[in-house]
Protein backbone atom coordinates (compact mmCIF):
# COMPACT_ATOMS: atom_id res chain seq x y z
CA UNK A 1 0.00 0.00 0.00
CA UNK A 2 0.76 3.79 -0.88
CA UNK A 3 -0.19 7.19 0.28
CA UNK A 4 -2.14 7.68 -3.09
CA UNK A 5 -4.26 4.48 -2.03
CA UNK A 6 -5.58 6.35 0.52
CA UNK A 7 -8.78 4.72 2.11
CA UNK A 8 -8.41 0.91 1.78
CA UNK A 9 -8.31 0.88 4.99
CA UNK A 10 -12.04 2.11 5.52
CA UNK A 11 -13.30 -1.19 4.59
CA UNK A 12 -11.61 -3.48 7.64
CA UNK A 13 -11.89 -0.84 10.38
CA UNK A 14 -14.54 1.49 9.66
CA UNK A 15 -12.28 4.44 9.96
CA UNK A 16 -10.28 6.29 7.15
CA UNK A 17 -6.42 5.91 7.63
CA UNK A 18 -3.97 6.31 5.01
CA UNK A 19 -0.86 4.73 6.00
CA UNK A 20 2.47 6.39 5.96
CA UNK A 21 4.77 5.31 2.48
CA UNK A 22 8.43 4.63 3.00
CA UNK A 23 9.88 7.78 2.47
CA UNK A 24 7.97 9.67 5.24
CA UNK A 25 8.41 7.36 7.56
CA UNK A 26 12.05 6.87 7.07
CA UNK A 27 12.91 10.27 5.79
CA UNK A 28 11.34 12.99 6.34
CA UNK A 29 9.38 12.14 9.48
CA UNK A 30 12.60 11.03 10.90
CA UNK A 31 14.17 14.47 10.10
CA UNK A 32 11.51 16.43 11.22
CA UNK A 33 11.42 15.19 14.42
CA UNK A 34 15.36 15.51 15.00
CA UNK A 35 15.20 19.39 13.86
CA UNK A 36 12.15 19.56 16.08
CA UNK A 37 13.39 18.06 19.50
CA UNK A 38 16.55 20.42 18.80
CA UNK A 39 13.96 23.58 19.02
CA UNK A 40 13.69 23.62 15.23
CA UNK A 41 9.60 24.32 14.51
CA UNK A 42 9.42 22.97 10.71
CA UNK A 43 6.57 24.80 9.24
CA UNK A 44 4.55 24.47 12.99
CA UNK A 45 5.84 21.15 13.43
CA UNK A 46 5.78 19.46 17.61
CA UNK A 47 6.64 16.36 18.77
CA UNK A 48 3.38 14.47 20.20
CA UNK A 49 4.12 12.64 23.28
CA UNK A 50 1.38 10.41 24.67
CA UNK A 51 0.52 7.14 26.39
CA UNK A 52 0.07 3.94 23.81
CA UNK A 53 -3.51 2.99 24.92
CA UNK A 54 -2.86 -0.25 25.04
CA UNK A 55 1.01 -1.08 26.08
CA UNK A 56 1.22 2.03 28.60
CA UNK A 57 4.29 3.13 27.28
CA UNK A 58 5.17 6.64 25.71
CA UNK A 59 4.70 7.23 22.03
CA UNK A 60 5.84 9.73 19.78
CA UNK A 61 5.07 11.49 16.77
CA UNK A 62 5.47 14.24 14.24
CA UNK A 63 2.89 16.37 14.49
CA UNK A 64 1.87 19.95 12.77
CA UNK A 65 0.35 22.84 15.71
CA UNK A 66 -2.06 24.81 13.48
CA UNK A 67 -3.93 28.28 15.25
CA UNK A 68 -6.91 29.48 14.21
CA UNK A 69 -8.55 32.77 16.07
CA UNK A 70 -5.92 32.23 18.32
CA UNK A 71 -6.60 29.04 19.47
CA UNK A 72 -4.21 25.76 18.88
CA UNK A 73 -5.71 22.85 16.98
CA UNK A 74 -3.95 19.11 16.17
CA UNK A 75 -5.80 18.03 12.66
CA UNK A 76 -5.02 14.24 11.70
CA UNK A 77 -4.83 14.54 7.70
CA UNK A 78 -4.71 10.53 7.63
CA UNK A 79 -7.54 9.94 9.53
CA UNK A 80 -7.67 7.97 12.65
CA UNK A 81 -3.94 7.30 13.14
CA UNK A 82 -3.05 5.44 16.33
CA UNK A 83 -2.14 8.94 17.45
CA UNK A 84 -5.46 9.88 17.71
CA UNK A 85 -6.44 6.75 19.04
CA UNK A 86 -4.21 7.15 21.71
CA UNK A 87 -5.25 10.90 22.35
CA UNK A 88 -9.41 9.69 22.48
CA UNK A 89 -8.43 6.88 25.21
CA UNK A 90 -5.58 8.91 27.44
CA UNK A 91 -7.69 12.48 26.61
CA UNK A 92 -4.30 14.28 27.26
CA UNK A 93 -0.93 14.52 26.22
CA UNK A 94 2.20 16.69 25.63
CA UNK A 95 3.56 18.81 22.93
CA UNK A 96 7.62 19.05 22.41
CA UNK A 97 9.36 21.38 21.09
CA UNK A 98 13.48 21.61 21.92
CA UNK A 99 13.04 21.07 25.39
CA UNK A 100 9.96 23.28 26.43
CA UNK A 101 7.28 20.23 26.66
CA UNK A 102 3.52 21.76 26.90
CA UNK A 103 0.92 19.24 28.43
CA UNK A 104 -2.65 19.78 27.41
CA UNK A 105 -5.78 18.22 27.08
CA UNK A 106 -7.47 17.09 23.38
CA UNK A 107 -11.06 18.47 22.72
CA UNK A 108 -12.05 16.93 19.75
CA UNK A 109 -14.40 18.53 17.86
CA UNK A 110 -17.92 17.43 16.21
CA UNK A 111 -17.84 17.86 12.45
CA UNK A 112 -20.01 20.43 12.35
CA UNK A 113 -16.86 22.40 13.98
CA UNK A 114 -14.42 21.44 11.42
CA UNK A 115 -14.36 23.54 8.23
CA UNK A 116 -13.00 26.84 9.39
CA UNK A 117 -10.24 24.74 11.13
CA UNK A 118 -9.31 22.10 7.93
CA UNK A 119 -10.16 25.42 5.56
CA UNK A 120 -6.67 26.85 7.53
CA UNK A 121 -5.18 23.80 7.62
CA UNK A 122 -5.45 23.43 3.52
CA UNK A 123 -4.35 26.77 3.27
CA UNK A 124 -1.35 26.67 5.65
CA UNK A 125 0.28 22.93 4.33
CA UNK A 126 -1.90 22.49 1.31
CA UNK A 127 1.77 21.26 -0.29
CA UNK A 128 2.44 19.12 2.37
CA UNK A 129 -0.59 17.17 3.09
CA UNK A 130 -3.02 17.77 0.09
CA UNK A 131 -2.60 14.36 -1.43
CA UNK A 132 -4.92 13.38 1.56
CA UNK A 133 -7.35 15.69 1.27
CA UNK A 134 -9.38 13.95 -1.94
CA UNK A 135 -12.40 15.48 -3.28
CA UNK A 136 -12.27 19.05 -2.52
CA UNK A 137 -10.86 21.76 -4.56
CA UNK A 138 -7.97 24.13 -3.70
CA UNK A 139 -10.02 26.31 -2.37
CA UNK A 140 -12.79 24.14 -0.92
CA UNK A 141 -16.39 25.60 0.14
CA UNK A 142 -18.19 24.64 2.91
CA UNK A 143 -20.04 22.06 1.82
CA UNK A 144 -16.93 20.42 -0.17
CA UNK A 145 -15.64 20.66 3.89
CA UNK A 146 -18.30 19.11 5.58
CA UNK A 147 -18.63 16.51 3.23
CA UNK A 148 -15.48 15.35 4.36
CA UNK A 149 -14.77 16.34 8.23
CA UNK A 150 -16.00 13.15 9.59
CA UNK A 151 -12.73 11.55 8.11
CA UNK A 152 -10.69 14.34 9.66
CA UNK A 153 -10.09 14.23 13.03
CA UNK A 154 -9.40 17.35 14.67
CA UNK A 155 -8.60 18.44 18.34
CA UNK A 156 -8.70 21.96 20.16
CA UNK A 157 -5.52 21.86 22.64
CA UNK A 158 -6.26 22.92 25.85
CA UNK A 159 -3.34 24.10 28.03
CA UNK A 160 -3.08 21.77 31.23
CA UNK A 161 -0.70 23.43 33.44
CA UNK A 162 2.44 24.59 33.04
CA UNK A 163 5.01 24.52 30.12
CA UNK A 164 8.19 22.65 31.54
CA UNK A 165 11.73 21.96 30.07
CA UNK A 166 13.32 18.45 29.54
């Protein structure tokens, strides 16, 4: 499987999920998240630290901070990823960047939230990510958006305490 065959998954799960291809994974995730946990933001980029739902250990990930009316959202442009899987069971997790590591809480929204948050998401890493957005324009309407939110999970980041360095 490739990132251009996008939703096979769908049909065992029930969720969209397009899974990572080679070169992301080994690449460019890999050098995102070494620029990042030096303190180097790549286009918004944060490291995701949160508890596996199932083995209780820590897991990490490559994630992109988006703000929108001056609030931070987490938008999953592969669907239900077992980061957000892991964010809907532990409802909190952590942020990194360098070594200033924000905790917060993960609000998803409905999908009746969702457009003007994906609309700024399109906008802001259209180049990065559009491949995954199929079946809206470059410029999508709202209806093109909420014809395709529920596939799109997206979270409002809620501050929980105190930023801390590692």
């Amino acid at each position: 499987m490739n990132e251009s065959t996008a939703h096979t998954l769908r049909e065992k799960t029930g969720h969209r999920y397009i899974v990572p291809g080679w070169f992301t994974r080994n690449v460019f995730n890999r050098a995102v998240r070494w620029l990042t946990r030096r303190g180097v933001s790549v286009a918004g980029s944060r490291e995701l630290r949160i508890v596996g739902r199932s083995s209780g250990a820590m897991r990490t990930t490559v994630v992109n901070l988006l703000t929108v009316d001056g609030r931070p959202y987490l938008v999953a442009p592969r669907g239900t990823t077992q980061w957000v899987r892991n964010l809907r069971a532990a409802g909190r997790a952590e942020l990194r960047l360098g070594r200033r590591v924000e905790p917060f809480a993960g609000d998803e929204l409905a999908d009746d939230e969702k457009a003007p948050v994906l609309r700024a998401y399109v906008d802001r890493w259209g180049w990065e990510v559009g491949q995954f957005f199929e079946g809206i324009s470059k410029h999508p309407t709202d209806d093109e958006l909420a014809g395709i939110a529920g596939g799109f999970p997206v979270f409002r980041i809620v501050p929980v305490g105190a930023a801390v360095r590692a």
